[in-house]
N, C-alpha and C. Protein backbone atom coordinates (compact mmCIF):
# COMPACT_ATOMS: atom_id res chain seq x y z
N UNK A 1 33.69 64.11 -24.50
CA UNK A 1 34.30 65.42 -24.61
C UNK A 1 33.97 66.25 -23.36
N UNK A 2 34.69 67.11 -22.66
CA UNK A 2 34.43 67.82 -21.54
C UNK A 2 34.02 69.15 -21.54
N UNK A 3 32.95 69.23 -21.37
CA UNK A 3 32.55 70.55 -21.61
C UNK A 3 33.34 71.76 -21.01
N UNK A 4 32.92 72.95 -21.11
CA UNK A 4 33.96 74.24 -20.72
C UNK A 4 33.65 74.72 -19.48
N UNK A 5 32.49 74.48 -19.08
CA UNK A 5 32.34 74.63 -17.56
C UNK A 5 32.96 73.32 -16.67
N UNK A 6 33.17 72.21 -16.87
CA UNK A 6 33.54 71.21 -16.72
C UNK A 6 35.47 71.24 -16.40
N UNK A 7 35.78 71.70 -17.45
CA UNK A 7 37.23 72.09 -17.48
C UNK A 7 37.60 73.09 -16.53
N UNK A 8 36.60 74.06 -16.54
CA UNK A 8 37.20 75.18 -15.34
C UNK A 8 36.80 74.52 -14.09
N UNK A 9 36.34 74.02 -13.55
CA UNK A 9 35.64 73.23 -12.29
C UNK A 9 37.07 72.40 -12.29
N UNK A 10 37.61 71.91 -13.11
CA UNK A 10 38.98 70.88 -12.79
C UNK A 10 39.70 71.33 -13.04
N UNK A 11 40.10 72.39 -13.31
CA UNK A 11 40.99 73.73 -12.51
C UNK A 11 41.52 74.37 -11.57
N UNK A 12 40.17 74.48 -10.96
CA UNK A 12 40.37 75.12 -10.11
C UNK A 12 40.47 74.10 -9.18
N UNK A 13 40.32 72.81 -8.97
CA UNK A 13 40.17 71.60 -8.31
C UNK A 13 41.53 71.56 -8.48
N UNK A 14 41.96 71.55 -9.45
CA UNK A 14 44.06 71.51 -9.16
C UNK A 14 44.53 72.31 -8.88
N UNK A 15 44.58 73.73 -8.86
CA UNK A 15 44.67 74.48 -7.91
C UNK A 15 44.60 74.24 -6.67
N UNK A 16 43.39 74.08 -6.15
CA UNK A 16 43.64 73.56 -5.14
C UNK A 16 44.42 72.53 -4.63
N UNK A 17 44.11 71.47 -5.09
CA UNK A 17 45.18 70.50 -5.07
C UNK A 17 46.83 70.92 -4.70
N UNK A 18 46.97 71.15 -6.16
CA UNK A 18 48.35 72.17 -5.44
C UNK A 18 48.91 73.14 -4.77
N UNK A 19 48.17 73.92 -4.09
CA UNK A 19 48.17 74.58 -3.00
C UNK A 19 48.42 74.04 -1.64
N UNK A 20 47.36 72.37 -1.20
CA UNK A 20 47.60 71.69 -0.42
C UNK A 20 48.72 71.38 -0.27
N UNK A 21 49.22 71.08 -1.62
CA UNK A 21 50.69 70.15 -1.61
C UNK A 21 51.63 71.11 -1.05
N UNK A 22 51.86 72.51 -1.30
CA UNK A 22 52.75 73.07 -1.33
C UNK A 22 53.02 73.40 0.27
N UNK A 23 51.38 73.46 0.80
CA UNK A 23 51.28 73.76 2.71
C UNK A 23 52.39 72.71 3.43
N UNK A 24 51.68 71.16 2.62
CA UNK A 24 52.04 69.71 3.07
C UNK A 24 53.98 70.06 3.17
N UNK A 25 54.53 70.28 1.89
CA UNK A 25 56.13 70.40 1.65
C UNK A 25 56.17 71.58 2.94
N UNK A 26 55.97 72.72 3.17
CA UNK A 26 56.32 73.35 3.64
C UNK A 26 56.51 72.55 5.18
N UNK A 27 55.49 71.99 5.83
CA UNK A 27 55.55 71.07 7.15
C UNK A 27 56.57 69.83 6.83
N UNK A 28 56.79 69.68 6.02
CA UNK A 28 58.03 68.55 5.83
C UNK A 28 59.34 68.82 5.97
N UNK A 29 59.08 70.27 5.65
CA UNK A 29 60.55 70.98 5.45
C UNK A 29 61.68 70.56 7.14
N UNK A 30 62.86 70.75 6.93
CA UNK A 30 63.43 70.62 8.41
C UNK A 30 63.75 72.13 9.00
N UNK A 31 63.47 72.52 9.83
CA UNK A 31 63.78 74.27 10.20
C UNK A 31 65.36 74.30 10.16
N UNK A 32 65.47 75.21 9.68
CA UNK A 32 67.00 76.27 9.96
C UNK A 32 67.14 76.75 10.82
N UNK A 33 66.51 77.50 11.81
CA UNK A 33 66.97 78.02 12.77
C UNK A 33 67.14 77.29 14.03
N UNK A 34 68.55 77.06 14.82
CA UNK A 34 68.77 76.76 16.07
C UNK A 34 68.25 77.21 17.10
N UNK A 35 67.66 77.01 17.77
CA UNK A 35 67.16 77.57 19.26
C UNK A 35 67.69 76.35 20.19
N UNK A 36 67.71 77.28 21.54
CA UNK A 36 68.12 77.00 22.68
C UNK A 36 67.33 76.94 24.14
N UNK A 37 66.34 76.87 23.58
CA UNK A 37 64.73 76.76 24.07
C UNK A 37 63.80 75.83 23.94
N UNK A 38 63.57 74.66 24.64
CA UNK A 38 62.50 73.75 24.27
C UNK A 38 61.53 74.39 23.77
N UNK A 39 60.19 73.70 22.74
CA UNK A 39 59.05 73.99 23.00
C UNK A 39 58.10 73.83 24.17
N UNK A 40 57.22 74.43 24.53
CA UNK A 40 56.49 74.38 25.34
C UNK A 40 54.57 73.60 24.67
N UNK A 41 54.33 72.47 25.75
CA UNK A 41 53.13 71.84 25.07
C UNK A 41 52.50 72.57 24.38
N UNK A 42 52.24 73.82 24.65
CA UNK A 42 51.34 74.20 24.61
C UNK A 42 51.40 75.48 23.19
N UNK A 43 52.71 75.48 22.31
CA UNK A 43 53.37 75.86 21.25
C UNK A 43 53.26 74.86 20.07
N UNK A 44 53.03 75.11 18.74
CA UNK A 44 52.82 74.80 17.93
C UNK A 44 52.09 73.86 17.64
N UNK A 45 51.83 73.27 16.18
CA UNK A 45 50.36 72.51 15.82
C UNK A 45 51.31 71.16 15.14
N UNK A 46 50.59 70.14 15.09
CA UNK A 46 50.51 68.94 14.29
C UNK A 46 51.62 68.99 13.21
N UNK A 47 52.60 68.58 13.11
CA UNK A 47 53.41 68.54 12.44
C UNK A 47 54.72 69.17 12.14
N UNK A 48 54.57 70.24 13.32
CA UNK A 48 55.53 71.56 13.44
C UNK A 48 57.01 71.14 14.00
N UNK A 49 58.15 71.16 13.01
CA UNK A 49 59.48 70.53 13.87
C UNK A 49 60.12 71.74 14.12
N UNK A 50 61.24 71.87 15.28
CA UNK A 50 62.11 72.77 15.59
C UNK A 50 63.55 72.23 16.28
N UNK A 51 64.88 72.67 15.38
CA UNK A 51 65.77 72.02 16.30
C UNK A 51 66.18 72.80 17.07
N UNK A 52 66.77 72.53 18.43
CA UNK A 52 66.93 72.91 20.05
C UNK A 52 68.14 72.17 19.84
N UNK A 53 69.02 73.24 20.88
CA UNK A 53 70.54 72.85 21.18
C UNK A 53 70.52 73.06 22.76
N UNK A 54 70.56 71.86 23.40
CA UNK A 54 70.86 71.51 24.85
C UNK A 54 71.71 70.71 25.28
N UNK A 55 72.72 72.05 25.93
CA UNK A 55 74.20 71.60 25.90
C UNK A 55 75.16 71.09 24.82
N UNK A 56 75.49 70.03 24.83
CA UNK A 56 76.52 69.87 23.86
C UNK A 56 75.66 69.19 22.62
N UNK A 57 74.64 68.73 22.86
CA UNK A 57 73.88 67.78 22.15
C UNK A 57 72.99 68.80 21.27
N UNK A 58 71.62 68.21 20.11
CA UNK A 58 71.14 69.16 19.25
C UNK A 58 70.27 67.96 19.20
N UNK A 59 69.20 68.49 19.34
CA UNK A 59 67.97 67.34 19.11
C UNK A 59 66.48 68.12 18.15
N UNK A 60 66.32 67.03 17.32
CA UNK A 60 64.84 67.66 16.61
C UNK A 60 63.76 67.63 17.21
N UNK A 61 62.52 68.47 17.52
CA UNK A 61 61.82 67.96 17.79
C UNK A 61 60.32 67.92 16.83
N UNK A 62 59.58 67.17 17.25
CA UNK A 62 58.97 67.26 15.88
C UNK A 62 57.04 66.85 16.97
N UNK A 63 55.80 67.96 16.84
CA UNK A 63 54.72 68.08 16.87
C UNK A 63 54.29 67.10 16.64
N UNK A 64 53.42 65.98 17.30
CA UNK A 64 52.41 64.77 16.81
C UNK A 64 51.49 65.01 17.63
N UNK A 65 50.13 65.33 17.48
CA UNK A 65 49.10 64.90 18.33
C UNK A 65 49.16 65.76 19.60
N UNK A 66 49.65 66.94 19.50
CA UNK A 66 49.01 67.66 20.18
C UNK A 66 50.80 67.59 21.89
N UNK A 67 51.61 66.29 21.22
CA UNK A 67 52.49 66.13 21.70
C UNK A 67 53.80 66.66 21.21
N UNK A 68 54.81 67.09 21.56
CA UNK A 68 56.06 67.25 21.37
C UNK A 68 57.35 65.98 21.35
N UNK A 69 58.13 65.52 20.62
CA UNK A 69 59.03 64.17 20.38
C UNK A 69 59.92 64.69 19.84
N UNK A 70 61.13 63.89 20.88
CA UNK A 70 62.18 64.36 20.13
C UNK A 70 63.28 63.32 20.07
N UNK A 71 64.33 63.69 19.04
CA UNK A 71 65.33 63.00 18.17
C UNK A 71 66.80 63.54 18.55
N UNK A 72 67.30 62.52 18.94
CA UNK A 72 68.80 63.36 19.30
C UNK A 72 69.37 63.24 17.85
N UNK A 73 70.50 64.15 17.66
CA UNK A 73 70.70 64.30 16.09
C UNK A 73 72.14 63.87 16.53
N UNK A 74 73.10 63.23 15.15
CA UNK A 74 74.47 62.93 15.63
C UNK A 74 75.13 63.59 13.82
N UNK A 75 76.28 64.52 14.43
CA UNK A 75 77.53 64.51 13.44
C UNK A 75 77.33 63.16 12.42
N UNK A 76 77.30 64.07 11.39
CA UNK A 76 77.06 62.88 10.10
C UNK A 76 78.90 62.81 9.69
């Protein structure tokens, strides 16, 4: 049987839990807003994507390691 201090301790432990998760979805998300501006190295953290429109083309780019990578995107 789990005691009542026990139960609130794994509570608040899912709480947390789900809080993480919700940070995690938010960095998964794909951005909405178009820019026309690369990032610069030295702009955003670990996981941070932004899509950029250069010239006719639209590419994602997406934060790893302190690096910037990017994805040319094509008309679905």
């Amino acid at each position: 049987m789990i005691k009542i201090n026990e139960f609130t301790m794994l509570k608040k432990h899912l709480k947390k839990l789900e809080n993480k998760n919700r940070q995690n979805e938010m960095h998964l998300t794909t951005p909405e807003k178009l820019e026309h501006v690369k990032p610069k190295a030295s702009q955003g953290v670990t996981g941070d994507k932004k899509i950029v429109k250069d010239g006719n083309d639209i590419y994602q780019y997406v934060k790893v390691e302190k690096q910037w990578y990017k994805l040319k995107l094509e008309k679905a």
